[in-house]
PDB file of N, CA and C in Angstrom:
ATOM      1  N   UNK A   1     -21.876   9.327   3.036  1.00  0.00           N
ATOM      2  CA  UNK A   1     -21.062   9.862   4.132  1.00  0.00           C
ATOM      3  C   UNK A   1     -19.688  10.290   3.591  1.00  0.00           C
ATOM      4  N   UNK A   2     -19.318  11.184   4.233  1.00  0.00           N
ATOM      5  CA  UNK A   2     -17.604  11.679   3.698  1.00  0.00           C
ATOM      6  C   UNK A   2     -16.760  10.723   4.328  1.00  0.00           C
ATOM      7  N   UNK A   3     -15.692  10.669   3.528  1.00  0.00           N
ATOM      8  CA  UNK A   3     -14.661   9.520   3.797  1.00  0.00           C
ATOM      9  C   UNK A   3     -13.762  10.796   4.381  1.00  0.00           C
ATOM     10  N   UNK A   4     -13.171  10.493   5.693  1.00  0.00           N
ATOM     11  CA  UNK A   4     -12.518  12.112   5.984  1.00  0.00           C
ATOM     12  C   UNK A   4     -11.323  11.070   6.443  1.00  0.00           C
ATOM     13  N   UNK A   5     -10.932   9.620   6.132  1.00  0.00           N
ATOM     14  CA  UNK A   5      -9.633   9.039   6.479  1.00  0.00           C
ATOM     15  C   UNK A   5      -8.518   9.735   5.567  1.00  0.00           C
ATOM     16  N   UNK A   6      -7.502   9.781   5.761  1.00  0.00           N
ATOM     17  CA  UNK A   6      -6.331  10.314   5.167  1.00  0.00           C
ATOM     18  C   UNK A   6      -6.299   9.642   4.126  1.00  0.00           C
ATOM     19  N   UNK A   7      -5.711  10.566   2.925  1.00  0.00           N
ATOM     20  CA  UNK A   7      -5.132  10.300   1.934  1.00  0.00           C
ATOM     21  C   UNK A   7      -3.924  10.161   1.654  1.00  0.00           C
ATOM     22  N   UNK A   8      -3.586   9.668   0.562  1.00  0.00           N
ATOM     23  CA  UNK A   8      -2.159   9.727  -0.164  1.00  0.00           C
ATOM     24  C   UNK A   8      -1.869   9.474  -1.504  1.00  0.00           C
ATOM     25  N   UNK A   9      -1.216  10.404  -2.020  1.00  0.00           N
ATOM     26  CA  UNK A   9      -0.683   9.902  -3.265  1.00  0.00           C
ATOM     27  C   UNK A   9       1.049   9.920  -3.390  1.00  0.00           C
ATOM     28  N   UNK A  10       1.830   9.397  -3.842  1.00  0.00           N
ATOM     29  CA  UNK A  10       3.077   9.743  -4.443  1.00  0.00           C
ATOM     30  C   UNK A  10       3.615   8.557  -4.966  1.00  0.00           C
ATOM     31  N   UNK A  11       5.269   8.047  -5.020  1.00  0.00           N
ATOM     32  CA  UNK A  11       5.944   6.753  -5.426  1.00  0.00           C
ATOM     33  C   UNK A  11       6.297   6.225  -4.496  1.00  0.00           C
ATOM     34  N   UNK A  12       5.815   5.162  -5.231  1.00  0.00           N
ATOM     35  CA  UNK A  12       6.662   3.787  -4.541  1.00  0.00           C
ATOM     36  C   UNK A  12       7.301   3.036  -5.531  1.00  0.00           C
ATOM     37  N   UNK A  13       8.026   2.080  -4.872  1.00  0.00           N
ATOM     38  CA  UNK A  13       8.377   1.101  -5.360  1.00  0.00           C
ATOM     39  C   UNK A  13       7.887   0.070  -5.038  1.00  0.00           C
ATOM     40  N   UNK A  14       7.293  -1.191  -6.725  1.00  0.00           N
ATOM     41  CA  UNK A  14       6.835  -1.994  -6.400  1.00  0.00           C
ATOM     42  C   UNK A  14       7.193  -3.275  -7.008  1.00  0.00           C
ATOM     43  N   UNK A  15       7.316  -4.215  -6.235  1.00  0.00           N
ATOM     44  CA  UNK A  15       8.002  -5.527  -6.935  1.00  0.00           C
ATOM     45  C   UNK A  15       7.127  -6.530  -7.917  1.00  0.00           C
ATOM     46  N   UNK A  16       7.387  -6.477  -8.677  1.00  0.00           N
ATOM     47  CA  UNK A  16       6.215  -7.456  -9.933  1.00  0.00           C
ATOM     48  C   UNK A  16       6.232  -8.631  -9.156  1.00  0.00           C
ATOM     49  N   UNK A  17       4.601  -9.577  -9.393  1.00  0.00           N
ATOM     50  CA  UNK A  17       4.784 -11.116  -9.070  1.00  0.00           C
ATOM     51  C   UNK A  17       5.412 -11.823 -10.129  1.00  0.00           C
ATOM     52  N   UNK A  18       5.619 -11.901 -11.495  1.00  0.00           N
ATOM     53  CA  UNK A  18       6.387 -12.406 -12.078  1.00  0.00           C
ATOM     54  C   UNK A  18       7.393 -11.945 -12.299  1.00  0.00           C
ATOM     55  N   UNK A  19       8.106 -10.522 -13.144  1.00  0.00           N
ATOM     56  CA  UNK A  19       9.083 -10.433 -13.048  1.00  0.00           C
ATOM     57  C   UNK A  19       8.901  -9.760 -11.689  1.00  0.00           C
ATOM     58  N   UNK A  20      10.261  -9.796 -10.925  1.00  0.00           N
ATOM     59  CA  UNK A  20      10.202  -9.157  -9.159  1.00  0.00           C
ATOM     60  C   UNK A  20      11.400  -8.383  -9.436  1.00  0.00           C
ATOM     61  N   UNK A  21      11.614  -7.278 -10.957  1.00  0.00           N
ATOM     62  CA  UNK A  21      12.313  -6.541 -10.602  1.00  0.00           C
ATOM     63  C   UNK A  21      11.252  -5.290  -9.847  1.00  0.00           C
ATOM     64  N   UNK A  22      11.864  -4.321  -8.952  1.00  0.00           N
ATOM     65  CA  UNK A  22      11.527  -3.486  -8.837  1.00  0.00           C
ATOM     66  C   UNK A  22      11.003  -2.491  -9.516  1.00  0.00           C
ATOM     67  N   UNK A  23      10.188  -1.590  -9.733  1.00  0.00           N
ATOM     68  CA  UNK A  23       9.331  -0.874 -10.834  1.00  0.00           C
ATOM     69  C   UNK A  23       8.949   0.826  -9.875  1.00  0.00           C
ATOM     70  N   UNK A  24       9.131   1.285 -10.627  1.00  0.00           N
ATOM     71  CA  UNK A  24       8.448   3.089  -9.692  1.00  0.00           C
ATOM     72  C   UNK A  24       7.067   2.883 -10.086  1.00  0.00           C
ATOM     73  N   UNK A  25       6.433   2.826  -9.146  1.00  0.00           N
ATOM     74  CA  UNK A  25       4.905   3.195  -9.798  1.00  0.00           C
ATOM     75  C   UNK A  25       4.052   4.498  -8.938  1.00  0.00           C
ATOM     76  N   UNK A  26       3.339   5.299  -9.746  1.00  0.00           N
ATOM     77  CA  UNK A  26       2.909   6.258  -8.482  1.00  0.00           C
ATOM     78  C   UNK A  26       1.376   5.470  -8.557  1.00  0.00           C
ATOM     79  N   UNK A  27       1.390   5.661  -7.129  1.00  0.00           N
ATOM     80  CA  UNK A  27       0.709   5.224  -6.287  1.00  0.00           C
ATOM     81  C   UNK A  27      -0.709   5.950  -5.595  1.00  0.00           C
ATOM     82  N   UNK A  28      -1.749   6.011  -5.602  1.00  0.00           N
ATOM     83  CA  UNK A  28      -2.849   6.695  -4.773  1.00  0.00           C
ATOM     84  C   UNK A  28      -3.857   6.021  -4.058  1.00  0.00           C
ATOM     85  N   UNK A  29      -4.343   6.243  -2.736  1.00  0.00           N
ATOM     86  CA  UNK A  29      -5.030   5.648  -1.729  1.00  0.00           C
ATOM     87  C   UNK A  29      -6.699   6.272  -2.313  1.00  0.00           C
ATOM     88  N   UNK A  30      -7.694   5.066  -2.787  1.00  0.00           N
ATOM     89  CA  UNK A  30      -8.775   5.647  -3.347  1.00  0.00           C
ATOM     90  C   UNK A  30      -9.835   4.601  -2.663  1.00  0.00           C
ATOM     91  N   UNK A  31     -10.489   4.984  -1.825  1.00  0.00           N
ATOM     92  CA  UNK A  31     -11.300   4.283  -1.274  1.00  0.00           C
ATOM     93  C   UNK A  31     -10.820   3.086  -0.286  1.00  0.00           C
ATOM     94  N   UNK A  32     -11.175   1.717  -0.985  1.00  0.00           N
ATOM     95  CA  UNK A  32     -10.321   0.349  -0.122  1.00  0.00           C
ATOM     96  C   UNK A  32      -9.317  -0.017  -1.286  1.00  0.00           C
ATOM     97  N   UNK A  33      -9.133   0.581  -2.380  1.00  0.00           N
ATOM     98  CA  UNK A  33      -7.771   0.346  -3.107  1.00  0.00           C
ATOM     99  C   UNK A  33      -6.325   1.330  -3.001  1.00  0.00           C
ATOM    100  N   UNK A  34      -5.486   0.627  -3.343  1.00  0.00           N
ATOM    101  CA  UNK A  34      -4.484   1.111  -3.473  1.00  0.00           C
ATOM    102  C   UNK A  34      -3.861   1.417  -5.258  1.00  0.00           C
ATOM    103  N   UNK A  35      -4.104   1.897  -5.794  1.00  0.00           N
ATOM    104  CA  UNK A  35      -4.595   2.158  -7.246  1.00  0.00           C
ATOM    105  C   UNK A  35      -2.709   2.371  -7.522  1.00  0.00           C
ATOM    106  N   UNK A  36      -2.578   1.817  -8.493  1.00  0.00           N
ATOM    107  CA  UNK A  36      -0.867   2.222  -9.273  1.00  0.00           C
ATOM    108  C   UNK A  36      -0.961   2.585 -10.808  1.00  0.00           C
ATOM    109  N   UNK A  37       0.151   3.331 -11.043  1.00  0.00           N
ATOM    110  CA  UNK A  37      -0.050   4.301 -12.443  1.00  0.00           C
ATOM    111  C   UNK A  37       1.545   4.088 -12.757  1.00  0.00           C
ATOM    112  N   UNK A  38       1.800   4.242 -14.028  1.00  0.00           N
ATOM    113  CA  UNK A  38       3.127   4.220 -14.337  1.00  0.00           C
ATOM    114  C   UNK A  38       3.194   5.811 -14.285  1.00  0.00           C
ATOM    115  N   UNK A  39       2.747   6.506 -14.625  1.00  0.00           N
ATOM    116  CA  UNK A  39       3.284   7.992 -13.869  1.00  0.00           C
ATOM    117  C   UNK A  39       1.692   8.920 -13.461  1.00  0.00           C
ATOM    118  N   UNK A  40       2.130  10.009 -12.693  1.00  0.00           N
ATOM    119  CA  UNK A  40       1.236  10.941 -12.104  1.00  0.00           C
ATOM    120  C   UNK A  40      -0.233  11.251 -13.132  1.00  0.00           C
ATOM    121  N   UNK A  41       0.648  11.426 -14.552  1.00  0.00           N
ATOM    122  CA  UNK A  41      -0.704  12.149 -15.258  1.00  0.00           C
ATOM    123  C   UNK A  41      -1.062  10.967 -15.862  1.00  0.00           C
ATOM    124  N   UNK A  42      -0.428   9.572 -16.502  1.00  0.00           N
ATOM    125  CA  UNK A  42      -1.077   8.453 -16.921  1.00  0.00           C
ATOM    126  C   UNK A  42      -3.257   8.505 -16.324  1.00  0.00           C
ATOM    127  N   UNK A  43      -3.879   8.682 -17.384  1.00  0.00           N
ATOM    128  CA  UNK A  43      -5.194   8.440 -17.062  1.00  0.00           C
ATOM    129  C   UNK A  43      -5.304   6.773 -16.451  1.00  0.00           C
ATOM    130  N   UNK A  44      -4.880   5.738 -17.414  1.00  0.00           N
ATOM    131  CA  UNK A  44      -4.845   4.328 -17.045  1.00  0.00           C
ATOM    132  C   UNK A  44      -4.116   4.089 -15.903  1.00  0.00           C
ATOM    133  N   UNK A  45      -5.069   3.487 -15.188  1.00  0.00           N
ATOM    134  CA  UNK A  45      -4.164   2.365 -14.002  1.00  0.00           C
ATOM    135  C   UNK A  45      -3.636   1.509 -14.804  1.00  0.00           C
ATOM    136  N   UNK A  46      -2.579   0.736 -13.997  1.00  0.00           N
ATOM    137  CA  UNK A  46      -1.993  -0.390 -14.415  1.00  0.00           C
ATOM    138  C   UNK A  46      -2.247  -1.431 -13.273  1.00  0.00           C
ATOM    139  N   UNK A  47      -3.041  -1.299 -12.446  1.00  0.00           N
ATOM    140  CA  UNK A  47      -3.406  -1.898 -11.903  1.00  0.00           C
ATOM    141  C   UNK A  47      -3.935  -1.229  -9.878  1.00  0.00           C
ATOM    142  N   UNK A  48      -4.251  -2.385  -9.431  1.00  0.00           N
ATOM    143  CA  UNK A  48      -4.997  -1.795  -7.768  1.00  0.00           C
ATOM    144  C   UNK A  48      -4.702  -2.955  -6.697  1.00  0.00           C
ATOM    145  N   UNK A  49      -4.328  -2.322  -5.729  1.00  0.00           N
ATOM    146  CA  UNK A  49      -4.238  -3.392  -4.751  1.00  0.00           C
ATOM    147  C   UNK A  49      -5.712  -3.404  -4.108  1.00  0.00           C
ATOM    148  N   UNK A  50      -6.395  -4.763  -3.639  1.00  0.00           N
ATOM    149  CA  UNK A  50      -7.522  -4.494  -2.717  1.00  0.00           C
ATOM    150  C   UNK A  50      -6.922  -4.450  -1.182  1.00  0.00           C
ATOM    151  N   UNK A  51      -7.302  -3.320  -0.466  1.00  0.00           N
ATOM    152  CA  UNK A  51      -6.964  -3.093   0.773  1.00  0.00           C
ATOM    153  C   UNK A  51      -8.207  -3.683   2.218  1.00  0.00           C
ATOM    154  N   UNK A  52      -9.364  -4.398   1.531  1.00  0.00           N
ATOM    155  CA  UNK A  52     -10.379  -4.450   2.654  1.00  0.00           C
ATOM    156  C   UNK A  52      -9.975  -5.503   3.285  1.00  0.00           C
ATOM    157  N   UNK A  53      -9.170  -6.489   2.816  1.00  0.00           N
ATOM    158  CA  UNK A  53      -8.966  -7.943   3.749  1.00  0.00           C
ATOM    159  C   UNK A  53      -7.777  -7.862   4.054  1.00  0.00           C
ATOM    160  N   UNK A  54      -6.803  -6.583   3.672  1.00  0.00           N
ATOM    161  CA  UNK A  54      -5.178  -6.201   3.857  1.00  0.00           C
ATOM    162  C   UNK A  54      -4.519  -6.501   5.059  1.00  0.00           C
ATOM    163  N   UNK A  55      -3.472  -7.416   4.948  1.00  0.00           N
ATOM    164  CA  UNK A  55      -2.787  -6.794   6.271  1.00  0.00           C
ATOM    165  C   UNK A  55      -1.359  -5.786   6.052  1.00  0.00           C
ATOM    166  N   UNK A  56      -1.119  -4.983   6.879  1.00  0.00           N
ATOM    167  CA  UNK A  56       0.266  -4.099   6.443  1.00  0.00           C
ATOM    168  C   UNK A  56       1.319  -4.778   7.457  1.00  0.00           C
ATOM    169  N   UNK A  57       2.069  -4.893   7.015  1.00  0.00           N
ATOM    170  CA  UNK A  57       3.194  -4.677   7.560  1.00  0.00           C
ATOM    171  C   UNK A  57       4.565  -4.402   7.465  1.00  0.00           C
ATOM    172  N   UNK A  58       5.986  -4.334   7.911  1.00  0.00           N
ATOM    173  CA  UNK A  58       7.119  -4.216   7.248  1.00  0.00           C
ATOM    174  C   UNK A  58       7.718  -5.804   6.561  1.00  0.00           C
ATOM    175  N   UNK A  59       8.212  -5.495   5.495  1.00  0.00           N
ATOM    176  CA  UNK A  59       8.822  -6.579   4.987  1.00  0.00           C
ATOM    177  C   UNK A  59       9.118  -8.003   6.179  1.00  0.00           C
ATOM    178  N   UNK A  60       9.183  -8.837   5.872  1.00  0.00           N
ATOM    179  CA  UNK A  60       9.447 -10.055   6.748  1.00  0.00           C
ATOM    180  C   UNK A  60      10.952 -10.862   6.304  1.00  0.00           C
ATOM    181  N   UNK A  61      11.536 -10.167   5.482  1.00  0.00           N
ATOM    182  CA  UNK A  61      12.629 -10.934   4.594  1.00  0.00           C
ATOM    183  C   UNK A  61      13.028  -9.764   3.957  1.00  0.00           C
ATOM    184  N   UNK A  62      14.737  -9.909   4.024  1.00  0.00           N
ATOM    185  CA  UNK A  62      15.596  -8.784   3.151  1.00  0.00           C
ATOM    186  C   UNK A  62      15.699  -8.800   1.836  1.00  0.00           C
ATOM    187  N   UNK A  63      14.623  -7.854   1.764  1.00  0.00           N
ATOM    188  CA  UNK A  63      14.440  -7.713  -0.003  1.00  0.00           C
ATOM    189  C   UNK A  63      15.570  -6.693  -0.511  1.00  0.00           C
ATOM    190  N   UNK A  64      16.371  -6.556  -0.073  1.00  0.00           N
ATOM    191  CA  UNK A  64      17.894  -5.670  -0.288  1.00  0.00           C
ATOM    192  C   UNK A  64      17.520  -3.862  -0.863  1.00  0.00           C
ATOM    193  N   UNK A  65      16.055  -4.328  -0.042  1.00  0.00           N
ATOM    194  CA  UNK A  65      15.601  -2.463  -0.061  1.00  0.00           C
ATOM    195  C   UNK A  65      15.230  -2.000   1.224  1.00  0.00           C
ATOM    196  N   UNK A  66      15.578  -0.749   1.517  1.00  0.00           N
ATOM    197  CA  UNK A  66      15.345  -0.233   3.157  1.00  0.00           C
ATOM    198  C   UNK A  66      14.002   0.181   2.496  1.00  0.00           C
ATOM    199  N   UNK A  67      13.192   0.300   3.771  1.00  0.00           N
ATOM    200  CA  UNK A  67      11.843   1.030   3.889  1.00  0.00           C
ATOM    201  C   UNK A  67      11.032   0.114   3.172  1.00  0.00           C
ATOM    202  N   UNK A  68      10.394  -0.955   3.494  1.00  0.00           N
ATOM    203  CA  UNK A  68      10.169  -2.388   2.410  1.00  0.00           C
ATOM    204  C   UNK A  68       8.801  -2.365   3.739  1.00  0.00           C
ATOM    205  N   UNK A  69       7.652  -2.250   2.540  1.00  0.00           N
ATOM    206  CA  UNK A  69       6.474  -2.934   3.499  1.00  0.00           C
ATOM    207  C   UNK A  69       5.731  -4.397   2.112  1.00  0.00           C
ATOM    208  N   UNK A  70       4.946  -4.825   3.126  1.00  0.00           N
ATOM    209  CA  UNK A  70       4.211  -5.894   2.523  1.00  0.00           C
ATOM    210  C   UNK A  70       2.906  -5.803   2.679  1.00  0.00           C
ATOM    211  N   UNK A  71       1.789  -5.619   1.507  1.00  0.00           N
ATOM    212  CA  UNK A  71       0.345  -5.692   2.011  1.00  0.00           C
ATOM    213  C   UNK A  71      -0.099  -7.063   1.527  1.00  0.00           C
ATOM    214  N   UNK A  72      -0.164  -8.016   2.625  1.00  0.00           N
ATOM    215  CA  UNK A  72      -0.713  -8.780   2.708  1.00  0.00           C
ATOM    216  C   UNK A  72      -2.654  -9.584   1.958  1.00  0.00           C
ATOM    217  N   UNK A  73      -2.657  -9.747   1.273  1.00  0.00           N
ATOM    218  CA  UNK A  73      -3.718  -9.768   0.692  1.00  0.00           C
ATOM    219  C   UNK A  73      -4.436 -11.809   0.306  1.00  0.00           C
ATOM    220  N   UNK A  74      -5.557 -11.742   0.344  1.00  0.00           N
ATOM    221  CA  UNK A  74      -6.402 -13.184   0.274  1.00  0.00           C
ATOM    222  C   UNK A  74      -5.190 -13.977  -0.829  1.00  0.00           C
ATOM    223  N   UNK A  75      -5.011 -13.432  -2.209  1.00  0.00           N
ATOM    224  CA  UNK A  75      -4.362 -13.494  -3.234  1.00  0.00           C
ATOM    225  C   UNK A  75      -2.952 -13.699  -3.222  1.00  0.00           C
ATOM    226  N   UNK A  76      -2.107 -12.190  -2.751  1.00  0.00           N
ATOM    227  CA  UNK A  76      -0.915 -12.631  -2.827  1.00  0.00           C
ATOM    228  C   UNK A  76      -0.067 -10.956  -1.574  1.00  0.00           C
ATOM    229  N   UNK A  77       0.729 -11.550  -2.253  1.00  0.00           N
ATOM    230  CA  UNK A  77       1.839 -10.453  -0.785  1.00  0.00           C
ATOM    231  C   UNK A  77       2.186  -9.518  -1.902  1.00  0.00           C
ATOM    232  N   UNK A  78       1.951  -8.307  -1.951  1.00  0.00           N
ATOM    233  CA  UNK A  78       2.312  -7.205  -2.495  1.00  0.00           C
ATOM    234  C   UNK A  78       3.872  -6.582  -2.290  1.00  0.00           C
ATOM    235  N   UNK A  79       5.084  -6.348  -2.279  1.00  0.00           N
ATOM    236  CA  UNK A  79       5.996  -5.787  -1.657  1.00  0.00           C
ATOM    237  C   UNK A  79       6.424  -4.101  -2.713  1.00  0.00           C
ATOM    238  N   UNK A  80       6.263  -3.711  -0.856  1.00  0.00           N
ATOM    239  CA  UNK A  80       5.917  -2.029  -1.531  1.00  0.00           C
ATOM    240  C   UNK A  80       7.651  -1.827  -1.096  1.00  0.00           C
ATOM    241  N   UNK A  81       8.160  -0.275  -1.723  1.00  0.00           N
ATOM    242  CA  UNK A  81       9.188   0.254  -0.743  1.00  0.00           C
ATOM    243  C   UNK A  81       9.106   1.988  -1.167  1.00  0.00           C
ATOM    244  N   UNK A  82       9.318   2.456   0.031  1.00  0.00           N
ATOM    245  CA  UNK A  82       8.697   3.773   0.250  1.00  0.00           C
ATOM    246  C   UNK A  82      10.305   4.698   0.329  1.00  0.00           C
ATOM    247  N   UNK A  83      10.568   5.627   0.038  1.00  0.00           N
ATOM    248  CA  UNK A  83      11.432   6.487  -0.180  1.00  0.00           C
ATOM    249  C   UNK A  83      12.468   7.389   1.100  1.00  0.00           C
ATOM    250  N   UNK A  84      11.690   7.172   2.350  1.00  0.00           N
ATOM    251  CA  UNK A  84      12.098   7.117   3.664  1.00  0.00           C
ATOM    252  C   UNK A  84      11.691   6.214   4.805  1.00  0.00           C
ATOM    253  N   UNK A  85      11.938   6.368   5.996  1.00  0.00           N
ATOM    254  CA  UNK A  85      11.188   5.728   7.146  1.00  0.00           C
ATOM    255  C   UNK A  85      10.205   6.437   6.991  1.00  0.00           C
ATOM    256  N   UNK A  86      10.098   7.726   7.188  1.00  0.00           N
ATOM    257  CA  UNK A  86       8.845   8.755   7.635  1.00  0.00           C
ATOM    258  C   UNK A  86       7.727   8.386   6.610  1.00  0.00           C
ATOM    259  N   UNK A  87       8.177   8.056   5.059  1.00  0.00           N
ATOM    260  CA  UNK A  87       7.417   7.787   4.362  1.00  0.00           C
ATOM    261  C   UNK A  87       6.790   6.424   4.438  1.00  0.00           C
ATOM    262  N   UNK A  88       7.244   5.389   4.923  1.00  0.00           N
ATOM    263  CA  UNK A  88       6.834   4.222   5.207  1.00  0.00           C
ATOM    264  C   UNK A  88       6.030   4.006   6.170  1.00  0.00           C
ATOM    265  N   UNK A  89       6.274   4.988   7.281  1.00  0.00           N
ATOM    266  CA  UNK A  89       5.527   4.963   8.170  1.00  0.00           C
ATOM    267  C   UNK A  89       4.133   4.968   7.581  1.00  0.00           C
ATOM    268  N   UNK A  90       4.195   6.337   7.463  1.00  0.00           N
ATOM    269  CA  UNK A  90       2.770   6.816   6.872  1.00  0.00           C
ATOM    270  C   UNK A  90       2.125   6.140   5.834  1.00  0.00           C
ATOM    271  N   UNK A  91       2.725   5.828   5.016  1.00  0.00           N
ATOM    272  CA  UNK A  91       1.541   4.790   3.957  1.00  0.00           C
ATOM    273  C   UNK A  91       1.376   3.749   4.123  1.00  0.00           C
ATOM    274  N   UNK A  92       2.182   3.357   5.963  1.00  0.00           N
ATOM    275  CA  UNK A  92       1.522   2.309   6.475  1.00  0.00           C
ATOM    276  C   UNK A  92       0.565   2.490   7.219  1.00  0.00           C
ATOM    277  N   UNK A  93       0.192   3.796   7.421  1.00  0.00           N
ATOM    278  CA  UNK A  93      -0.519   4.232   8.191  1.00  0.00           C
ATOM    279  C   UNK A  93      -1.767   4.507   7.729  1.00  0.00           C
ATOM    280  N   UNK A  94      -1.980   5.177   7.003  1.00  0.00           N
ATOM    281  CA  UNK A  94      -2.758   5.167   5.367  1.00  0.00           C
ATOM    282  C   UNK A  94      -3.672   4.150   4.993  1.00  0.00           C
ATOM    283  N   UNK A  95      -2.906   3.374   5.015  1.00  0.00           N
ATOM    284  CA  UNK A  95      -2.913   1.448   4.077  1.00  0.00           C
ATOM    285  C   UNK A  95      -4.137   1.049   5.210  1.00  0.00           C
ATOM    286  N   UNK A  96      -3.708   1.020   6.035  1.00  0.00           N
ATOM    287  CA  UNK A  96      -4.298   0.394   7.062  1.00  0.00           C
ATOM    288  C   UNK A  96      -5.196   1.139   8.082  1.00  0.00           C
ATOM    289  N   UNK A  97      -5.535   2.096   7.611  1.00  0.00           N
ATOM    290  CA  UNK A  97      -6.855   3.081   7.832  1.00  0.00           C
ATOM    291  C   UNK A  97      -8.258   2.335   6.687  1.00  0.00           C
ATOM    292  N   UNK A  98      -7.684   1.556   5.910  1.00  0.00           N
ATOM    293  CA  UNK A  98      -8.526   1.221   4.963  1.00  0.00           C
ATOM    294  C   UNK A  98      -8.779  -0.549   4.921  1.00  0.00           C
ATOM    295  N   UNK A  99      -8.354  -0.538   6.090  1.00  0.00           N
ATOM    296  CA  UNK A  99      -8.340  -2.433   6.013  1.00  0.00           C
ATOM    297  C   UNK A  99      -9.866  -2.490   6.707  1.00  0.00           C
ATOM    298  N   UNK A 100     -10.640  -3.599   6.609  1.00  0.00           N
ATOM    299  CA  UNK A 100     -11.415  -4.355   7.518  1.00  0.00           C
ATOM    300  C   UNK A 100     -11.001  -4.468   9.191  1.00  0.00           C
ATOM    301  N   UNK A 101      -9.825  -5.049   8.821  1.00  0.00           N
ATOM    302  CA  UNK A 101      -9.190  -5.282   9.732  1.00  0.00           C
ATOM    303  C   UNK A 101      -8.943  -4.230  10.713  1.00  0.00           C
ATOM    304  N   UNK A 102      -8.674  -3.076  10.053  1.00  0.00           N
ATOM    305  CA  UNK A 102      -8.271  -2.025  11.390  1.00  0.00           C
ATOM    306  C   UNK A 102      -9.511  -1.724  12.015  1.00  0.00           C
ATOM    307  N   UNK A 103     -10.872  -1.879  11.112  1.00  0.00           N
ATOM    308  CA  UNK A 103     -12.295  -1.412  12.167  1.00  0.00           C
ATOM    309  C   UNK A 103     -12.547  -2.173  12.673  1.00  0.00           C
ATOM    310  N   UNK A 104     -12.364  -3.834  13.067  1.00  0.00           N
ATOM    311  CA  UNK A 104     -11.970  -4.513  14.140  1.00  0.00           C
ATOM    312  C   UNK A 104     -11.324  -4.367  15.073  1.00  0.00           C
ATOM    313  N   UNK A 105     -10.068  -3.224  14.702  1.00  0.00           N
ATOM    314  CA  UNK A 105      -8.915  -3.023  15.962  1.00  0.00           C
ATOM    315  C   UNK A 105      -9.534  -2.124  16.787  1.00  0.00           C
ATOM    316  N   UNK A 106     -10.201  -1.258  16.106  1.00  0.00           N
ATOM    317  CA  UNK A 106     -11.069  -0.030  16.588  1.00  0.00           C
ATOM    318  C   UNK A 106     -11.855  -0.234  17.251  1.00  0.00           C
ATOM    319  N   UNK A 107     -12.934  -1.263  17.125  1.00  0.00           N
ATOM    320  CA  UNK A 107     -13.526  -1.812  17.824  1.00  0.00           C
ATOM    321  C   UNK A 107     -12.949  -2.685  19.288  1.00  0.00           C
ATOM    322  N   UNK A 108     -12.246  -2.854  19.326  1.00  0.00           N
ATOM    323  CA  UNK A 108     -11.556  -3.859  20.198  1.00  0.00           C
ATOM    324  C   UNK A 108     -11.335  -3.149  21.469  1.00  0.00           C
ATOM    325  N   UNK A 109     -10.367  -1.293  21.080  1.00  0.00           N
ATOM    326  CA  UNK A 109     -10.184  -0.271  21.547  1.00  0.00           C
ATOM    327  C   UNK A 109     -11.206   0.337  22.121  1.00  0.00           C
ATOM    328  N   UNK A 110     -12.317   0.280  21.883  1.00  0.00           N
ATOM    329  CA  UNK A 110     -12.929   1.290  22.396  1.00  0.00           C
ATOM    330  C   UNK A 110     -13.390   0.543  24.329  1.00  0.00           C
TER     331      UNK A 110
END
């Protein structure tokens, strides 16, 4: 079947679990991952968020960055930060087109 949910690619910013400086990583929405690259043409990931058990939301705590989301995961809390509101919006919007969780919400809705 075609996956016809929205895509995305561009930067974010993302906070390491050990070191938690901030890092640019570009970023692309590929299936139920959230796939990160140290730049656009890099062939290697440097790694993937899993998005099927995700929850999104905005930061919960002042990480002393505006536009600060968190994907919630079995594992650990991801902290993203996106380059506007408009942009945060949307790759929260994105993010969570790809959760488990939202085809529960969908379901709930109908």
């Amino acid at each position: 079947c075609m996956d016809n949910r929205p895509t995305k690619s561009g930067y974010l910013m993302k906070r390491g679990e050990y070191n938690t400086a901030w890092k640019v990583r570009w970023c692309k929405v590929d299936n139920s991952k959230l796939i990160y690259y140290k730049k656009p043409e890099n062939a290697k990931a440097l790694g993937f968020v899993p998005l099927e058990q995700a929850f999104i939301r905005r930061c919960r705590e002042d990480l002393g960055e505006k536009h600060c989301f968190e994907i919630v995961t079995k594992l650990r809390v991801y902290y993203m930060v996106a380059k506007s509101e408009a942009e945060l919006i949307e790759w929260m919007n994105v993010l969570s087109l790809r959760t488990t969780l939202h085809k529960e919400n969908e379901l709930l809705e109908q």
